[in-house]
Protein backbone atom coordinates (compact mmCIF):
# COMPACT_ATOMS: atom_id res chain seq x y z
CA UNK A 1 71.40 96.57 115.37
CA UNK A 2 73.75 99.24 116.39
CA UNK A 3 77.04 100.20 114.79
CA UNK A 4 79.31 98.43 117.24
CA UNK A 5 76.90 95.25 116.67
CA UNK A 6 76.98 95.66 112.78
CA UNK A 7 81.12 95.81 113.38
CA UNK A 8 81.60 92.50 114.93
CA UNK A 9 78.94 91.11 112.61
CA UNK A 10 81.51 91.77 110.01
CA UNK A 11 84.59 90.78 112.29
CA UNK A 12 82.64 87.24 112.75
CA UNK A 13 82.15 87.48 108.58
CA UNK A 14 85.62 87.94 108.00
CA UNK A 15 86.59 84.88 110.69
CA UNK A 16 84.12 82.75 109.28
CA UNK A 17 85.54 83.29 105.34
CA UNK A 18 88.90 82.34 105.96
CA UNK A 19 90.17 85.82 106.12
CA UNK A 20 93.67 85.28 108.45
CA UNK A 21 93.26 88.60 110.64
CA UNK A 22 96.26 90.03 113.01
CA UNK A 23 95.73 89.36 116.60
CA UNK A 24 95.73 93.01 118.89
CA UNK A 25 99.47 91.85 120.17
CA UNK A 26 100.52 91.71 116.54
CA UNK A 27 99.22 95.35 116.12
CA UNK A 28 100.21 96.69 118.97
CA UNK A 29 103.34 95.02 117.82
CA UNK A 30 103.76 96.89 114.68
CA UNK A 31 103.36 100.67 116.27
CA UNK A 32 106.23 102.92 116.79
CA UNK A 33 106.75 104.96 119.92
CA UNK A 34 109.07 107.19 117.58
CA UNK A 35 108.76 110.19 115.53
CA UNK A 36 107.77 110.14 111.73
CA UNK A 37 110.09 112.05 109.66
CA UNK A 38 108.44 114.93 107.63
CA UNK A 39 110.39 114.30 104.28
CA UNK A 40 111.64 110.39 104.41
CA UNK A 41 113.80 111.13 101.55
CA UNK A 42 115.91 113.28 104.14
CA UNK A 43 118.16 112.23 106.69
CA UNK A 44 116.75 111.72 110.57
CA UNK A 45 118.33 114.57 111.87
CA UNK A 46 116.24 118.20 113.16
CA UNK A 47 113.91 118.61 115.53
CA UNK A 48 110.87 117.14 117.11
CA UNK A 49 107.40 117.99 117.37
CA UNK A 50 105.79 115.63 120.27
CA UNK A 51 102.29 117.29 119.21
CA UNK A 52 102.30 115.63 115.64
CA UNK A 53 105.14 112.89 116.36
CA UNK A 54 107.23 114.36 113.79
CA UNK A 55 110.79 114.61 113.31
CA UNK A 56 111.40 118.28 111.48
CA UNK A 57 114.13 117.47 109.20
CA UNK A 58 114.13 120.47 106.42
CA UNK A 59 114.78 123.98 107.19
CA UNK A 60 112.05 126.07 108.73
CA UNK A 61 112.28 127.99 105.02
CA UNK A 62 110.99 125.31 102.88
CA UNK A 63 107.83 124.71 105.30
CA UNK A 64 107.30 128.61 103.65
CA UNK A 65 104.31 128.27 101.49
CA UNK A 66 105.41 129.69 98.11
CA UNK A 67 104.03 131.07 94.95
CA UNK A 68 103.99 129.45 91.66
């Protein structure tokens, strides 16, 4: 049995138990097309990185790495 065989032997596992899995639509649902913020606690304002999805929303000086 090959991985991708031993995967949907566990999908059909997980059906079989009960276990109520999401349908693709209702994960493909739940993905954003935005951009993450680097610090959440920060407001969505700065720049964006399309590379990383990111929204760069401290100053350039605090990405610094710094001694302790």
């Amino acid at each position: 049995m090959g991985l991708a065989d031993g995967a949907v032997s566990h999908v059909h596992h997980l059906l079989a138990s009960g276990i109520d899995l999401p349908v693709r639509e209702e994960l493909v649902a739940s993905f954003t097309s935005g951009y993450s913020l680097l610090d959440p606690t920060q407001p969505e304002t700065g720049s964006t990185d399309s590379t990383y999805r990111l929204r760069i929303n401290i100053a350039p000086a605090q990405l610094e790495a710094t001694e302790s």
